[in-house]
C-alpha atoms as a PDB file:
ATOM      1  CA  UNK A   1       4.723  -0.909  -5.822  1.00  0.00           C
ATOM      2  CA  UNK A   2       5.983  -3.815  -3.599  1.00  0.00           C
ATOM      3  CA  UNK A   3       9.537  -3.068  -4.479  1.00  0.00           C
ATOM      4  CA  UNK A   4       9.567   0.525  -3.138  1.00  0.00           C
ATOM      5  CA  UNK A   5      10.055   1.184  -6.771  1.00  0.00           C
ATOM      6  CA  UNK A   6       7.651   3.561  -8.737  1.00  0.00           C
ATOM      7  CA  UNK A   7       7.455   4.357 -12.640  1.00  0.00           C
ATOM      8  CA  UNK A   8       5.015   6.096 -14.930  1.00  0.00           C
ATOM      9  CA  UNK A   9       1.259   4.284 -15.039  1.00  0.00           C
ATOM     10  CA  UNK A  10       0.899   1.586 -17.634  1.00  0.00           C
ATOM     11  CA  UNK A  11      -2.710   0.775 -19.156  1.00  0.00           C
ATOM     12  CA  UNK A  12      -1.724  -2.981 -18.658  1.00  0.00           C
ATOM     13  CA  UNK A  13       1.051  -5.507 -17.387  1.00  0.00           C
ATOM     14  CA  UNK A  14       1.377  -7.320 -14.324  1.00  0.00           C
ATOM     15  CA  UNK A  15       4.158  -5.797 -12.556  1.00  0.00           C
ATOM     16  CA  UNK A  16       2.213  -3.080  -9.915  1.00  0.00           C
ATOM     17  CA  UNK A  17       2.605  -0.322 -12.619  1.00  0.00           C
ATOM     18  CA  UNK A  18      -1.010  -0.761 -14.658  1.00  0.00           C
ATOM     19  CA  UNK A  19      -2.187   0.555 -11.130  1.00  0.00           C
ATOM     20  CA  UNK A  20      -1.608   4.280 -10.608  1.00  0.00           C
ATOM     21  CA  UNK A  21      -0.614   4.686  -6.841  1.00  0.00           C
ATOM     22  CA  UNK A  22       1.500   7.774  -6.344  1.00  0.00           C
ATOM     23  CA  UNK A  23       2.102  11.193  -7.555  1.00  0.00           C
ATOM     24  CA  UNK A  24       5.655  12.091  -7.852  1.00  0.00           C
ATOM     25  CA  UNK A  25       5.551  15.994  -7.017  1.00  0.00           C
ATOM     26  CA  UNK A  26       8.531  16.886  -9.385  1.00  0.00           C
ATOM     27  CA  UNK A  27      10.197  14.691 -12.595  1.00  0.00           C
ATOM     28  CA  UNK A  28      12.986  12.654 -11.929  1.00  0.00           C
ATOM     29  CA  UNK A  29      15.639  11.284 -14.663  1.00  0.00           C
ATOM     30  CA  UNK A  30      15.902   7.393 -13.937  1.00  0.00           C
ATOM     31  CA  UNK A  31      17.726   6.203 -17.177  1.00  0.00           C
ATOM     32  CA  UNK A  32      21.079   6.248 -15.773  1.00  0.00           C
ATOM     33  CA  UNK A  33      19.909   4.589 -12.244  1.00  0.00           C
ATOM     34  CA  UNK A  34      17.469   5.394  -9.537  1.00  0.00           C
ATOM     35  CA  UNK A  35      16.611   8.608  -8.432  1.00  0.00           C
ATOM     36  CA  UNK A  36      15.495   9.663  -5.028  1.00  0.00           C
ATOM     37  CA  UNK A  37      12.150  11.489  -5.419  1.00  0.00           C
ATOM     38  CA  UNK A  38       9.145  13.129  -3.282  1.00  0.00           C
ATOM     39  CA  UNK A  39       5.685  11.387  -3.985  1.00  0.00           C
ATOM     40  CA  UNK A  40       1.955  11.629  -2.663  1.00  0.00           C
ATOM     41  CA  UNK A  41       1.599   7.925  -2.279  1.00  0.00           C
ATOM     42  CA  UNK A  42      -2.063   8.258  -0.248  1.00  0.00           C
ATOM     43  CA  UNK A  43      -4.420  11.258   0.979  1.00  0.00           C
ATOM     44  CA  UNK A  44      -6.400  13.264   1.041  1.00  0.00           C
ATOM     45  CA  UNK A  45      -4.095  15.043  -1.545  1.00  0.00           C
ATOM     46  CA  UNK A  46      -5.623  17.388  -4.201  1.00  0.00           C
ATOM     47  CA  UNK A  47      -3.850  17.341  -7.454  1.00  0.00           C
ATOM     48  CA  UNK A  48      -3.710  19.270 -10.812  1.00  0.00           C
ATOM     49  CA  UNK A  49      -4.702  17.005 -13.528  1.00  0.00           C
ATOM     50  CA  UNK A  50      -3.106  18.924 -16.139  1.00  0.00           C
ATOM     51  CA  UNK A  51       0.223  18.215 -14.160  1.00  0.00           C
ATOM     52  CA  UNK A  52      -0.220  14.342 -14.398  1.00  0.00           C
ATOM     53  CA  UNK A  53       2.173  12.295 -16.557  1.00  0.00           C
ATOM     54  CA  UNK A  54       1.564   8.927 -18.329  1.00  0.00           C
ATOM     55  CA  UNK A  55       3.376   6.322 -19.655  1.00  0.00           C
ATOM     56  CA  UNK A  56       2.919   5.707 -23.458  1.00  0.00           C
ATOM     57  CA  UNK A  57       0.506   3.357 -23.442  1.00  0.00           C
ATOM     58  CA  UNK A  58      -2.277   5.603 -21.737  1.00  0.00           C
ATOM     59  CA  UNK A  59      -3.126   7.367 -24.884  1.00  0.00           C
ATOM     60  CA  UNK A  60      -6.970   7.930 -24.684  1.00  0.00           C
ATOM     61  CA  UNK A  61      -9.317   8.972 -22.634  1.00  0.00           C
ATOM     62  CA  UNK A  62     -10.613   5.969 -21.064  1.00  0.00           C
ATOM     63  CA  UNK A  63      -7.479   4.780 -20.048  1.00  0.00           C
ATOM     64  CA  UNK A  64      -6.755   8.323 -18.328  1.00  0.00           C
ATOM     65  CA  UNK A  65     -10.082   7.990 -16.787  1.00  0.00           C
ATOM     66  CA  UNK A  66      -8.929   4.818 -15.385  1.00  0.00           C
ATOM     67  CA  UNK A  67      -5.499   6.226 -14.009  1.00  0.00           C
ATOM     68  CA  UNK A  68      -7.744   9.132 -12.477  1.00  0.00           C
ATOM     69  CA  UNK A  69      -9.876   6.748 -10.511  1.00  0.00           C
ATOM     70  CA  UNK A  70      -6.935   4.386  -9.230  1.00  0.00           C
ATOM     71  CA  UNK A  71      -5.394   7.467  -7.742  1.00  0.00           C
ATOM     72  CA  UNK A  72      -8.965   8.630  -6.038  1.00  0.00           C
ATOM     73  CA  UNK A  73      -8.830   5.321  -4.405  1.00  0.00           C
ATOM     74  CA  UNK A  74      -5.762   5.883  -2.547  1.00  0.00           C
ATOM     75  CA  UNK A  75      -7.246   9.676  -1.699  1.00  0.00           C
ATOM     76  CA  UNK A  76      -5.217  11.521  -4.108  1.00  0.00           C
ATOM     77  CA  UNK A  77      -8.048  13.544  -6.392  1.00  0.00           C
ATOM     78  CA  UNK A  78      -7.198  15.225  -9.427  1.00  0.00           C
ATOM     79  CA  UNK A  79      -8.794  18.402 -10.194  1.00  0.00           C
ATOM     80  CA  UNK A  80      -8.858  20.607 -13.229  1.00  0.00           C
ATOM     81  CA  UNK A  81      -7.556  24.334 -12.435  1.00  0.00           C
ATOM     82  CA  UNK A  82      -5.809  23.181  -9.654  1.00  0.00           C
END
């Protein structure tokens, strides 16, 4: 995101978060103010799928589809069994 700021992947808006671009490789609590994290922000990175997170809004299939491919556009492939 152009703010250096990440959050979970959004099926819509229009502030940088409806596009997946990073994989934070541990959860962070941000509700009391920002934390410092690690992410995979471009590859090639291989990632388990089961281990992705979503924000609420990606609740089906498609939409997870969608976050799947943003993330394979940046080089960071998610993989079943992984």
């Amino acid at each position: 995101m152009a703010s250096g700021k990440y959050k979970l992947a959004t099926s819509s808006g229009a502030d940088g978060a409806q596009t997946a671009s990073a994989v934070s490789l541990y959860a962070v609590d941000a509700t009391l103010a920002d934390p410092t994290g690690i992410l995979v922000v471009r590859g090639p990175s291989i990632v388990s799928r089961a281990g992705l997170a979503y924000d609420g809004t990606v609740d089906d299939a498609a939409k997870i589809t969608t976050k799947i491919c943003q993330l394979a556009a940046v080089g960071i492939i998610a993989r079943d069994g992984v």
